[in-house]
N, C-alpha and C. Protein backbone atom coordinates (compact mmCIF):
# COMPACT_ATOMS: atom_id res chain seq x y z
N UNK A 1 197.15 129.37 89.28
CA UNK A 1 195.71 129.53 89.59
C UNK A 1 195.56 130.55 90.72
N UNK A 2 194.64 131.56 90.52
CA UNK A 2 194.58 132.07 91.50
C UNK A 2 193.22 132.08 92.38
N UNK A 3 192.65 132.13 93.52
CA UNK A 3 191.58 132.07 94.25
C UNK A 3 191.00 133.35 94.76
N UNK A 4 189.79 133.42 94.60
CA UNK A 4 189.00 134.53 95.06
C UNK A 4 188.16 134.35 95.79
N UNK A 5 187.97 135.68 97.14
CA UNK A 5 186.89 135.47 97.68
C UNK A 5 186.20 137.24 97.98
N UNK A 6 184.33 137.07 97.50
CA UNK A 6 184.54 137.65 97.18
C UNK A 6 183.48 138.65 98.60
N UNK A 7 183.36 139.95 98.57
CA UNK A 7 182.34 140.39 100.32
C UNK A 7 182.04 141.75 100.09
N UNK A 8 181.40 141.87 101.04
CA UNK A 8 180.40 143.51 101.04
C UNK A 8 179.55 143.59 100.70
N UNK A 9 178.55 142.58 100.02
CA UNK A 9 177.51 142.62 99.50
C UNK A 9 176.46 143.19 100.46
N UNK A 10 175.16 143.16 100.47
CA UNK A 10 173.79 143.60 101.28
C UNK A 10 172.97 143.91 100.76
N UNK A 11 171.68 144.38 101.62
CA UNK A 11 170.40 145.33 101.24
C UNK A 11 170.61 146.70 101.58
N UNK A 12 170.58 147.10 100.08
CA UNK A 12 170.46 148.47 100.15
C UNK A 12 169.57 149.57 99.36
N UNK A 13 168.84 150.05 100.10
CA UNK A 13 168.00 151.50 99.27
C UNK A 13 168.51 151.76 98.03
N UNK A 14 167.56 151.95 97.15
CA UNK A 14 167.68 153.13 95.75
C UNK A 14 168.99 154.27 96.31
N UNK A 15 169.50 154.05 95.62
CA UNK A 15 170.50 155.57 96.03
C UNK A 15 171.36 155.26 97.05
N UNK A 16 172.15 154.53 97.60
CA UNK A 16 172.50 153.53 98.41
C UNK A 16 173.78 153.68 97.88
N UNK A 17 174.91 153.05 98.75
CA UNK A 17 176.31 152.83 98.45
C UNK A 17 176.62 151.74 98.93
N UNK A 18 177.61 150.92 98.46
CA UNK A 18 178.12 150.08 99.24
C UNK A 18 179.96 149.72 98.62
N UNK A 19 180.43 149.14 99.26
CA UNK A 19 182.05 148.89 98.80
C UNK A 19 182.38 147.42 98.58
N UNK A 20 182.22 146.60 97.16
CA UNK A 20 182.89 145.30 97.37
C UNK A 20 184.14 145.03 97.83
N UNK A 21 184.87 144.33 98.26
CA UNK A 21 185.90 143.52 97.84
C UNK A 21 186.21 142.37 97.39
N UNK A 22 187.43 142.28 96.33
CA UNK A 22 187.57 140.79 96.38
C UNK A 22 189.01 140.55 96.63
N UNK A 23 189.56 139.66 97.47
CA UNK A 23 190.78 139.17 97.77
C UNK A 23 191.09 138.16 96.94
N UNK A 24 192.30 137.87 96.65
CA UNK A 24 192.87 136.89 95.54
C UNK A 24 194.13 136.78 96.14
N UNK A 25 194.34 135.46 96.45
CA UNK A 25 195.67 134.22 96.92
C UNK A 25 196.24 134.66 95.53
N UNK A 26 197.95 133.84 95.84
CA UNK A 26 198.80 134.27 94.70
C UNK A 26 199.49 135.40 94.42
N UNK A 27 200.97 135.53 94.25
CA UNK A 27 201.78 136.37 94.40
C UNK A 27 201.60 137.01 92.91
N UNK A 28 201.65 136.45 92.08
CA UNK A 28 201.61 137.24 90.77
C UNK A 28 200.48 138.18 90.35
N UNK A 29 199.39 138.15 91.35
CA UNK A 29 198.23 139.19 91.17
C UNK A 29 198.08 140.28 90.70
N UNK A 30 199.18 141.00 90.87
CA UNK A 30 198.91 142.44 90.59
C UNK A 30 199.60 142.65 89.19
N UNK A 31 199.98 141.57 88.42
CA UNK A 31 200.01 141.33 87.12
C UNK A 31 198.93 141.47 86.34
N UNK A 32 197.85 141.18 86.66
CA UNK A 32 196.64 140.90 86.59
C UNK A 32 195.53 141.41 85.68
N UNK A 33 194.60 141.39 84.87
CA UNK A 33 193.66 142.61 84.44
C UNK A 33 192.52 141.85 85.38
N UNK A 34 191.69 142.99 86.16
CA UNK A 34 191.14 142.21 86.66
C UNK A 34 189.64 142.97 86.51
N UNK A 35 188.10 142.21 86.87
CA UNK A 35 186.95 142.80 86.50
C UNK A 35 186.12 141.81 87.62
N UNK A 36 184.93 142.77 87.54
CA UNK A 36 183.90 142.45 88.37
C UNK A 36 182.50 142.02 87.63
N UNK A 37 182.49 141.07 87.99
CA UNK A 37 181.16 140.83 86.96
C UNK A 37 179.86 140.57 87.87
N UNK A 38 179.00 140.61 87.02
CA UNK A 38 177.32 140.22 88.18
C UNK A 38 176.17 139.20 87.53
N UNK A 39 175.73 139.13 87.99
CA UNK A 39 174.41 137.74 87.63
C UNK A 39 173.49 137.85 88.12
N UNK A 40 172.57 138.51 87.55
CA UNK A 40 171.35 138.70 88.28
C UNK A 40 170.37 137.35 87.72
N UNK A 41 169.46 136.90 88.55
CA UNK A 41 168.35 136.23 88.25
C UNK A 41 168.06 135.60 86.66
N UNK A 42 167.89 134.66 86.60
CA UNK A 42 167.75 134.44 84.63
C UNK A 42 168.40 135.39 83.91
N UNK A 43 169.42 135.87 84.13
CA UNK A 43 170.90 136.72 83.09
C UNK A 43 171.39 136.50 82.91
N UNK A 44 172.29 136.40 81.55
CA UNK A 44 173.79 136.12 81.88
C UNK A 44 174.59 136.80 82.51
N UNK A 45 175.87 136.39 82.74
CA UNK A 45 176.40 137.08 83.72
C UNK A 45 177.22 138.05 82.58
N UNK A 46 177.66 139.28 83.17
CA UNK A 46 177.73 140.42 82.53
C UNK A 46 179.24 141.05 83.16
N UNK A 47 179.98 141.45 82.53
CA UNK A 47 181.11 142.02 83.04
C UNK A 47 180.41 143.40 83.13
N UNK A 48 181.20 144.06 84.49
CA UNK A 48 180.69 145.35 85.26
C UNK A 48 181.49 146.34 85.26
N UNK A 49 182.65 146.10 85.23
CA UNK A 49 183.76 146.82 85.40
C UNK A 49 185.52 145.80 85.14
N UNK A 50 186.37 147.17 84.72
CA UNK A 50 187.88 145.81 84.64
C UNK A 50 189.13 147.28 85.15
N UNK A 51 190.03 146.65 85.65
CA UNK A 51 191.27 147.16 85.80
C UNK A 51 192.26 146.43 85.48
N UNK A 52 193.45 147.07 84.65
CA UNK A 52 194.32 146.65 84.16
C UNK A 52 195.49 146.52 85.47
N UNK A 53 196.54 146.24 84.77
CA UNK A 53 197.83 146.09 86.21
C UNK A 53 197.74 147.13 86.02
N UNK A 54 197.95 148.18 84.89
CA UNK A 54 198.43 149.86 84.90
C UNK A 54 197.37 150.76 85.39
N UNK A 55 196.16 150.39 86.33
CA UNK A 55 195.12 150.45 86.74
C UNK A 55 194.36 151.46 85.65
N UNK A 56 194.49 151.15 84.52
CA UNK A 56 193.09 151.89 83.50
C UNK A 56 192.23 150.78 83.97
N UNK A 57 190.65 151.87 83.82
CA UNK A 57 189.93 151.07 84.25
C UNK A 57 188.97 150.99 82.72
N UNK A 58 187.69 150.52 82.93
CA UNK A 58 186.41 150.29 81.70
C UNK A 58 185.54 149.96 82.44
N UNK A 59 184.15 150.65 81.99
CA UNK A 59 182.75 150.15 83.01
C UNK A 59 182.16 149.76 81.97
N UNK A 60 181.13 148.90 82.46
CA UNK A 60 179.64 148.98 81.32
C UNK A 60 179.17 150.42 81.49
N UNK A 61 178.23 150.26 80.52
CA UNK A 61 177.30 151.79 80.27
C UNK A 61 176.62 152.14 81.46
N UNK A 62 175.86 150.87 81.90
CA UNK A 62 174.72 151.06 82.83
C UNK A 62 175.38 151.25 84.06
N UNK A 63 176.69 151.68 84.35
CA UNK A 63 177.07 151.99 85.73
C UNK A 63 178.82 153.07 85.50
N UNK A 64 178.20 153.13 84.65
CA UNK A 64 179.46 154.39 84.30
C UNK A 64 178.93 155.59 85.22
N UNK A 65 180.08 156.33 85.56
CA UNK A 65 179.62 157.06 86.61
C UNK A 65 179.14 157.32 88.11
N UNK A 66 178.79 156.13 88.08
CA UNK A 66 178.57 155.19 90.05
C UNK A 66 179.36 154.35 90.18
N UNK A 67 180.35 153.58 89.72
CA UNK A 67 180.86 152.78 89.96
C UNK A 67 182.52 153.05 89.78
N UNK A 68 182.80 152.85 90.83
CA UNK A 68 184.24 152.75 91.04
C UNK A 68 185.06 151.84 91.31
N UNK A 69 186.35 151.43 90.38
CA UNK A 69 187.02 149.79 90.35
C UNK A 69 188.10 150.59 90.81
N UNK A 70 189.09 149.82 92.17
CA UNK A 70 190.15 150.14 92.48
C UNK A 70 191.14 149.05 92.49
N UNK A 71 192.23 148.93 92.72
CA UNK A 71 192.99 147.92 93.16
C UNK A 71 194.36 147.96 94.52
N UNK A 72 194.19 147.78 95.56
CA UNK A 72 195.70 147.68 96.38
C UNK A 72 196.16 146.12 96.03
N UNK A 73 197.61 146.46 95.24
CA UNK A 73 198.21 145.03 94.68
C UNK A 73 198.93 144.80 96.39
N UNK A 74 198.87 145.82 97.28
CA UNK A 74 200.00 145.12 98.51
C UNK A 74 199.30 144.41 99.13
N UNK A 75 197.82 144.71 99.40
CA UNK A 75 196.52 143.62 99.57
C UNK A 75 196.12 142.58 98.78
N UNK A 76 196.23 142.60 97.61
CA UNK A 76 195.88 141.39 96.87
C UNK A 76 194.30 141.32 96.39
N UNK A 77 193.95 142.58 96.38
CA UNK A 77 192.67 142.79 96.59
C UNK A 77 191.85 144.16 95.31
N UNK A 78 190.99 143.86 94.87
CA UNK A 78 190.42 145.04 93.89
C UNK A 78 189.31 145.17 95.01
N UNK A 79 188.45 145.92 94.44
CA UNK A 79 187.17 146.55 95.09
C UNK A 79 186.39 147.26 94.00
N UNK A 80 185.49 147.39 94.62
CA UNK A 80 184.25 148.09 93.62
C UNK A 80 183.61 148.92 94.16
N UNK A 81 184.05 150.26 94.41
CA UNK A 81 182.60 151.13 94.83
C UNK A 81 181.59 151.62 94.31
N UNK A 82 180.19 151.19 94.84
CA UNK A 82 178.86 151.43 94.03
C UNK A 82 178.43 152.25 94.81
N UNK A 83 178.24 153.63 93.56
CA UNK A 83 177.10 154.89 94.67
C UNK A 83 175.87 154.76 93.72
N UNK A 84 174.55 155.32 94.08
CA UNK A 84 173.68 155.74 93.70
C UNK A 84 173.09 154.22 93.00
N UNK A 85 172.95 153.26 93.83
CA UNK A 85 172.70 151.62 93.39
C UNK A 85 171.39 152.15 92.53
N UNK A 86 170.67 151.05 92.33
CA UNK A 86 169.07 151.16 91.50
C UNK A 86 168.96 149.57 91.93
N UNK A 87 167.77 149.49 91.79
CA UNK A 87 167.29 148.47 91.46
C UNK A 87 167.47 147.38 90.57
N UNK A 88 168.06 147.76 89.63
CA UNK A 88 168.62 146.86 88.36
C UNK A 88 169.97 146.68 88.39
N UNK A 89 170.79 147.07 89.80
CA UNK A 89 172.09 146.21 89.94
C UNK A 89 172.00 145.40 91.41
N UNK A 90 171.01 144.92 91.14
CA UNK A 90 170.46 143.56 92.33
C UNK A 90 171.04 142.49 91.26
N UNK A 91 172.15 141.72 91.83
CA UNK A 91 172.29 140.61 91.27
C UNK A 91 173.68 140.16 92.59
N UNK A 92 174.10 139.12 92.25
CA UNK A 92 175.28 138.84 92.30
C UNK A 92 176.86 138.58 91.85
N UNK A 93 177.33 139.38 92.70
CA UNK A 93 178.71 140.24 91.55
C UNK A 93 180.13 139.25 92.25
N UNK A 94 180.77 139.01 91.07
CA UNK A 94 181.95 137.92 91.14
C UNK A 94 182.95 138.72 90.17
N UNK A 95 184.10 138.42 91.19
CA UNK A 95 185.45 138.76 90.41
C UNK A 95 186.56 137.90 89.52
N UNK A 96 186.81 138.14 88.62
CA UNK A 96 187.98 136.90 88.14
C UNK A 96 188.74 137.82 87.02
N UNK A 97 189.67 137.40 86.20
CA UNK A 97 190.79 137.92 85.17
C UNK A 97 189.99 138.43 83.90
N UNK A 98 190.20 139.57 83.62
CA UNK A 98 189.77 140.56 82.60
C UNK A 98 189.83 140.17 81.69
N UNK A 99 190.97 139.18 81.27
CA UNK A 99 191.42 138.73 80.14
C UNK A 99 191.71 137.10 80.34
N UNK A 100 190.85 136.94 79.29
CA UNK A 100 191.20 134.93 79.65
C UNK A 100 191.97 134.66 78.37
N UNK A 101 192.44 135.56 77.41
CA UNK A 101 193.29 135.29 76.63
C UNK A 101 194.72 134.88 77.31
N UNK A 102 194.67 136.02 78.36
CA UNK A 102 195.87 136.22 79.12
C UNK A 102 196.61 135.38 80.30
N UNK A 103 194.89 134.66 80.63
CA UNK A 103 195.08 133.66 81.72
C UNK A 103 194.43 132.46 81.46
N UNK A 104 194.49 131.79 80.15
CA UNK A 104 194.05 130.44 79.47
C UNK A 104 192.91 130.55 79.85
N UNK A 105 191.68 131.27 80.57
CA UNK A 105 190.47 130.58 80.84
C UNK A 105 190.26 131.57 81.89
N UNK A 106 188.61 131.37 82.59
CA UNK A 106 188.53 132.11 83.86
C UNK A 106 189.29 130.92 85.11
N UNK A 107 189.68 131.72 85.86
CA UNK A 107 189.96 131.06 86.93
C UNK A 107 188.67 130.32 87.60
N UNK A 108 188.54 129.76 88.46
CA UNK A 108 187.48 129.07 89.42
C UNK A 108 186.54 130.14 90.10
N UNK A 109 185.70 130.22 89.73
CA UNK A 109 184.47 131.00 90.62
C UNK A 109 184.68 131.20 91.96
N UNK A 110 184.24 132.33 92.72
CA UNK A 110 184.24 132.37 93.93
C UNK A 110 182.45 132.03 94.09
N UNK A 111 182.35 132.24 95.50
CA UNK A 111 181.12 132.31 95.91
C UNK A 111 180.26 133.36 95.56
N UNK A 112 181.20 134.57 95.20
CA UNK A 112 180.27 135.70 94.90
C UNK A 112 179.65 137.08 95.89
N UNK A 113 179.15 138.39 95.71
CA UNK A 113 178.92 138.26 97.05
C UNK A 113 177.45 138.97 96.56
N UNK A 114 176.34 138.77 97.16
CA UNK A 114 174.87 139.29 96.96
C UNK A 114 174.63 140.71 97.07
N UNK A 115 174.27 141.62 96.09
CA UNK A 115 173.69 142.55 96.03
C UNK A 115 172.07 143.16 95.90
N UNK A 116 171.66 143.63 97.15
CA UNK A 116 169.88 143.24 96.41
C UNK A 116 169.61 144.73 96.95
N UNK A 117 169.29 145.98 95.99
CA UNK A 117 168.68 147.30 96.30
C UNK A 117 167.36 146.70 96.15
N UNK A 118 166.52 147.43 97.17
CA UNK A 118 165.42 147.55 97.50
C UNK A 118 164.65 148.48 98.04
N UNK A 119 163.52 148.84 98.44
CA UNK A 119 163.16 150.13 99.39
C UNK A 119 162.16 148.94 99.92
């Protein structure tokens, strides 16, 4: 099992940047496919982005191009950099395994961390 926690969230302007992280306990991590997902308000929650161990990455449509998925496996940690936010990626964004084929299931939810563009 592995544990996540996840940070960087805030208020930020139209056009705005900000940098998630998520840290993950557990030595086998960087085995990992790993993705960022979000939940905005009455949504389902939506995968956002994924990185493989061989760090290929995959975005959704609606953030192809602003959004950047990284990973340091010596940290234990992926990240997400969001440029040029909008308004319609106000939600709250959570990390867990890309593949639940791969890892029987999602792991346990983190807390998540809040994203709310605004002007």
């Amino acid at each position: 099992q592995v544990q996540l926690v996840e940070s960087g969230g805030g208020l930020v302007q139209p056009g705005g940047s900000l940098r998630l992280s998520c840290a993950a306990s557990g030595r086998l991590f960087s085995i990992y496919d790993i993705a960022w997902y979000r939940q905005a308000p009455g949504k389902q929650r939506e995968l956002v982005a994924a990185i493989t161990s061989g760090r290929s990455t995959n975005y959704a449509d609606s953030v192809k191009g602003r959004f950047t998925i990284s990973r340091d496996n010596a940290k234990n940690t992926v990240y997400l950099q969001m440029n040029d936010l909008k308004p319609e990626d106000t939600a709250v964004y959570y990390c867990n395994t890309a593949r639940i084929a791969v890892t029987g299931g999602y792991w346990d939810w983190g807390q998540g961390t809040q994203v709310t563009v605004s002007s």
